[in-house]
C-alpha atoms as a PDB file:
ATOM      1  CA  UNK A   1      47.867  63.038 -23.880  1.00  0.00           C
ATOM      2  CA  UNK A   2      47.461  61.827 -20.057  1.00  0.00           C
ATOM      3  CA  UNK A   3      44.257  58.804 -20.133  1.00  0.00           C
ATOM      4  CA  UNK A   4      42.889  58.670 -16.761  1.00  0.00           C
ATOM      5  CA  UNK A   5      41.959  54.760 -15.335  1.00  0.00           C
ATOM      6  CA  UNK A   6      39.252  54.176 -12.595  1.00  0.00           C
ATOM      7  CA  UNK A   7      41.050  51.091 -11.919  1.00  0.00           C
ATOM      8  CA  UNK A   8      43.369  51.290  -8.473  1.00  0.00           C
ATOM      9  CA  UNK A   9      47.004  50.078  -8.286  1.00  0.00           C
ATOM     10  CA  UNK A  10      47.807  46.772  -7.199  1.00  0.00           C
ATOM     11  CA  UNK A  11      48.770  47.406  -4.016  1.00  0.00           C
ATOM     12  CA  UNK A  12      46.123  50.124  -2.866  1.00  0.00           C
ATOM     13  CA  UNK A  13      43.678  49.130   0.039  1.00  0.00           C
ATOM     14  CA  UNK A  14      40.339  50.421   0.145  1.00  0.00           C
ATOM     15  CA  UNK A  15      38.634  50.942   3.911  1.00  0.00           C
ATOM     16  CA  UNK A  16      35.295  51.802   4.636  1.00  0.00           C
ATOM     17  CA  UNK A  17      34.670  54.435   7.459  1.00  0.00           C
ATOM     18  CA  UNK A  18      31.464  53.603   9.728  1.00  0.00           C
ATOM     19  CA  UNK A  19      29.212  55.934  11.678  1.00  0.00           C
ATOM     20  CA  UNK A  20      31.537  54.798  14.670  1.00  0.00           C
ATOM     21  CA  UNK A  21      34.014  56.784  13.400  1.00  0.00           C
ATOM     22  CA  UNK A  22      32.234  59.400  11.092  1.00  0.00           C
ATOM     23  CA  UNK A  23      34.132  62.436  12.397  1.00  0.00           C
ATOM     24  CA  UNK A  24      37.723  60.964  13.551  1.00  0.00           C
ATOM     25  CA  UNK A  25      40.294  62.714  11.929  1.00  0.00           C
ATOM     26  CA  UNK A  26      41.742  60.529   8.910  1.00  0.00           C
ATOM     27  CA  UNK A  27      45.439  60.026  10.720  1.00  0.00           C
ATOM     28  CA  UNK A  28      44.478  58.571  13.517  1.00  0.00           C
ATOM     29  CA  UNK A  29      41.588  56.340  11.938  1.00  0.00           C
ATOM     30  CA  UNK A  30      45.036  55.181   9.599  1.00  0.00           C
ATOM     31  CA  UNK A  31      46.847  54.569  12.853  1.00  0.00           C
ATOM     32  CA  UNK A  32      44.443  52.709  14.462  1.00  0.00           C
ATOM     33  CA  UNK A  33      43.188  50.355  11.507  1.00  0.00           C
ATOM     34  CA  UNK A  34      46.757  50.106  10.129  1.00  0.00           C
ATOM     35  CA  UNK A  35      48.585  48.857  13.067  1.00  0.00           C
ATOM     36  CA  UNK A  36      51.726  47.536  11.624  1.00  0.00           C
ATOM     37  CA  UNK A  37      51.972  50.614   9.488  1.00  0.00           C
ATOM     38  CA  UNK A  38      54.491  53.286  10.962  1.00  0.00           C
ATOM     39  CA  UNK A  39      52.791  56.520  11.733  1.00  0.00           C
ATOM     40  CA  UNK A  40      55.624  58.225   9.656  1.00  0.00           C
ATOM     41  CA  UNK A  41      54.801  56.054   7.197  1.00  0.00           C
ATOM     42  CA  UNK A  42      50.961  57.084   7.051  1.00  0.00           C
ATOM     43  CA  UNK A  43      51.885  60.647   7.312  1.00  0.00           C
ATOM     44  CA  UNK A  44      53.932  60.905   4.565  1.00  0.00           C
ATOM     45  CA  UNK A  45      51.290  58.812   2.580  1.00  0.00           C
ATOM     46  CA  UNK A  46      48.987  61.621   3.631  1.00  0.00           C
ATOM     47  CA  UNK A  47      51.434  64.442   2.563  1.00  0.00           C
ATOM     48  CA  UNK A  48      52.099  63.457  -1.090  1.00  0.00           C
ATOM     49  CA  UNK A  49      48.535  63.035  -1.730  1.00  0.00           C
ATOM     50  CA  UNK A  50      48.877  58.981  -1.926  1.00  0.00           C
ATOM     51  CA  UNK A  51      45.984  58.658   0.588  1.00  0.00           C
ATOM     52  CA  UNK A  52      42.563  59.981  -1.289  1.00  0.00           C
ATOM     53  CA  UNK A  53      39.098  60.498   0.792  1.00  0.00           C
END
């Protein structure tokens, strides 16, 4: 039986996307509000589905 939360892990950040950037595409809005975050990093995140939209 799999019980699905709505509550977020611990360590997940939620951003907010304004009309500034309504259109960017979502790796380099990542890159530019995650600056200490390697890009391989934010990729990957992006690959196994860890980012959501």
């Amino acid at each position: 039986m799999t019980i699905l939360s709505d509550k977020k892990p611990e360590n997940a950040r939620e951003l907010h996307v304004s009309d500034l950037h309504d259109g960017q595409r979502i790796d380099n809005f990542l890159i530019a509000q995650l600056k200490n975050v390697p890009r391989s990093h934010i990729y990957r995140l992006l690959r196994t589905g860890q980012i959501r939209v």
